[in-house]
Each structure stands twice: as C-alpha cells, then as structure tokens.
Protein backbone atom coordinates (compact mmCIF):
# COMPACT_ATOMS: atom_id res chain seq x y z
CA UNK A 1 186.78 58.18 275.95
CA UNK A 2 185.91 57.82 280.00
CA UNK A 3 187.96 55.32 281.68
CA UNK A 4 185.87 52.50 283.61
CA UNK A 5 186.19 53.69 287.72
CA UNK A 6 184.09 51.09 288.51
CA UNK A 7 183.83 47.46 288.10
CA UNK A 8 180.97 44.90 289.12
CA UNK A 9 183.05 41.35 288.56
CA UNK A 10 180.40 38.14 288.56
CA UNK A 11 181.94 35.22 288.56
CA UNK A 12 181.82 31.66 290.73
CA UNK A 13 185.40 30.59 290.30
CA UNK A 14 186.91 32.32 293.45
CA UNK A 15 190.51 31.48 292.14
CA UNK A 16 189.87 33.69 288.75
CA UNK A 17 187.65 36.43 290.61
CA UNK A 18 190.79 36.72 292.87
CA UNK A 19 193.02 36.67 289.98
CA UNK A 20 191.08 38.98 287.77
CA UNK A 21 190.51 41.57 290.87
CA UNK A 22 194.39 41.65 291.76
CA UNK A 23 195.16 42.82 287.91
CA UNK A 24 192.21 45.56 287.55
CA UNK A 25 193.12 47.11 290.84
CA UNK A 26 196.63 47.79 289.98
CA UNK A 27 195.25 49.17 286.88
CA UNK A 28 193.49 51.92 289.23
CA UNK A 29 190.15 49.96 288.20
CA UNK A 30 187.56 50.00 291.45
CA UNK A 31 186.30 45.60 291.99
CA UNK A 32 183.28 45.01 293.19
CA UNK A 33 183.64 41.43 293.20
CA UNK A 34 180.40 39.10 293.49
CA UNK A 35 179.83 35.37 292.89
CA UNK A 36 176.85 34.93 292.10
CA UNK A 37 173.70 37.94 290.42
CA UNK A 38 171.82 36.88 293.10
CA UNK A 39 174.85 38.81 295.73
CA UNK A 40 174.96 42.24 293.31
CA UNK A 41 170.76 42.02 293.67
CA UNK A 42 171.10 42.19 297.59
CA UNK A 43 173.52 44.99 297.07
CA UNK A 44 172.84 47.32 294.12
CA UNK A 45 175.40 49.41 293.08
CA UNK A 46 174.85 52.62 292.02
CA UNK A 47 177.11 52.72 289.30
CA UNK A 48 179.50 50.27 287.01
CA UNK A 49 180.29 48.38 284.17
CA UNK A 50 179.38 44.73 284.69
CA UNK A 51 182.39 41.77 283.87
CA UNK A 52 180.65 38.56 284.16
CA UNK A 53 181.64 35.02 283.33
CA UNK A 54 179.26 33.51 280.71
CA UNK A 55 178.25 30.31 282.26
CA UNK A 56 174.44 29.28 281.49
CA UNK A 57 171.88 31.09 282.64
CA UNK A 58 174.16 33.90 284.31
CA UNK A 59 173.55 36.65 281.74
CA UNK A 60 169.79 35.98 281.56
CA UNK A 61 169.70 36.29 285.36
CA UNK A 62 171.63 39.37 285.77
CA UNK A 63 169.40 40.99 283.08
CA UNK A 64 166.18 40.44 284.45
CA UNK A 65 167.68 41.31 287.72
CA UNK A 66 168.60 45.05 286.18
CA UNK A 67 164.80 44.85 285.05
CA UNK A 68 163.27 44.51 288.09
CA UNK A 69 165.91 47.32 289.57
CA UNK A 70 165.41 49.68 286.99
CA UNK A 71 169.02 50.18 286.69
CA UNK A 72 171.06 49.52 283.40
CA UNK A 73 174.50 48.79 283.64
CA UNK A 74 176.93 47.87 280.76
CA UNK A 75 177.69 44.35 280.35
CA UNK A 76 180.92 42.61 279.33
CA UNK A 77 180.51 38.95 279.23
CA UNK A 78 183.63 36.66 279.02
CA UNK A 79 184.48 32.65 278.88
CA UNK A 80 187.94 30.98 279.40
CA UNK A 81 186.29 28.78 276.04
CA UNK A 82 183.88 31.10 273.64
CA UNK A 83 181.83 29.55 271.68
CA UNK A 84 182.49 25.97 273.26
C-alpha cells in the first residue's frame, strides 16, 4: 500500500487547518494547506490526495474545479459533526 507524500488540506477554520497541518507533518505527510477551492484552482498541484472539510457546497466546488483542470485527485471529505 503507497503511503500519502502529499496532502492538499481545504478547509476555512484557520485554527483546525493549523492544527490538522502540525499533526500530518510530524507524520512525514507533505500540507498543502488552502482555505478555500477557489486558492488550490489558482495554484494546481500536480499531485495529492485532497482532505477537505465538508461544509456546503465545498465538495461540489472542488469537483467541478478538477473538471475544468482535467486533473483527478482523491478526495477525503471530513466534518467535526457527520451527518448533522
């Protein structure tokens, strides 16, 4: 099984994008932290696995931003509260 290198983190709470950077990079994990799709879309990496918070609207956004790249990336969506 590969190991994830790479990590695109999307997420708007700069306290828990801080918080969830500090723990993957001790794990050896490479952040690319963003806040918002709209940041990774004036960037593009050129590879990853994406972690993004699910807050409305955010998954829909970043996949019709990987449409209009042409680019495919895993996605890992998480929530403090799933299903709330």
């Amino acid at each position: 099984m590969d190991l994830i290198s790479n990590l695109i983190l999307i997420d708007s709470d700069m306290r828990r994008r801080a918080a969830i950077s500090h723990v993957l990079s001790a794990g050896n994990i490479h952040v690319e932290p963003f806040e918002h799709v709209t940041e990774l879309a004036a960037s593009w990496p050129r590879s990853g696995v994406v972690l993004i918070h699910d807050e409305p609207g955010a998954i829909e956004d970043l996949i019709d931003s990987m449409a209009r790249h042409g680019e495919w990336f895993p996605i890992i969506a998480f929530s403090e509260q799933p299903g709330a």
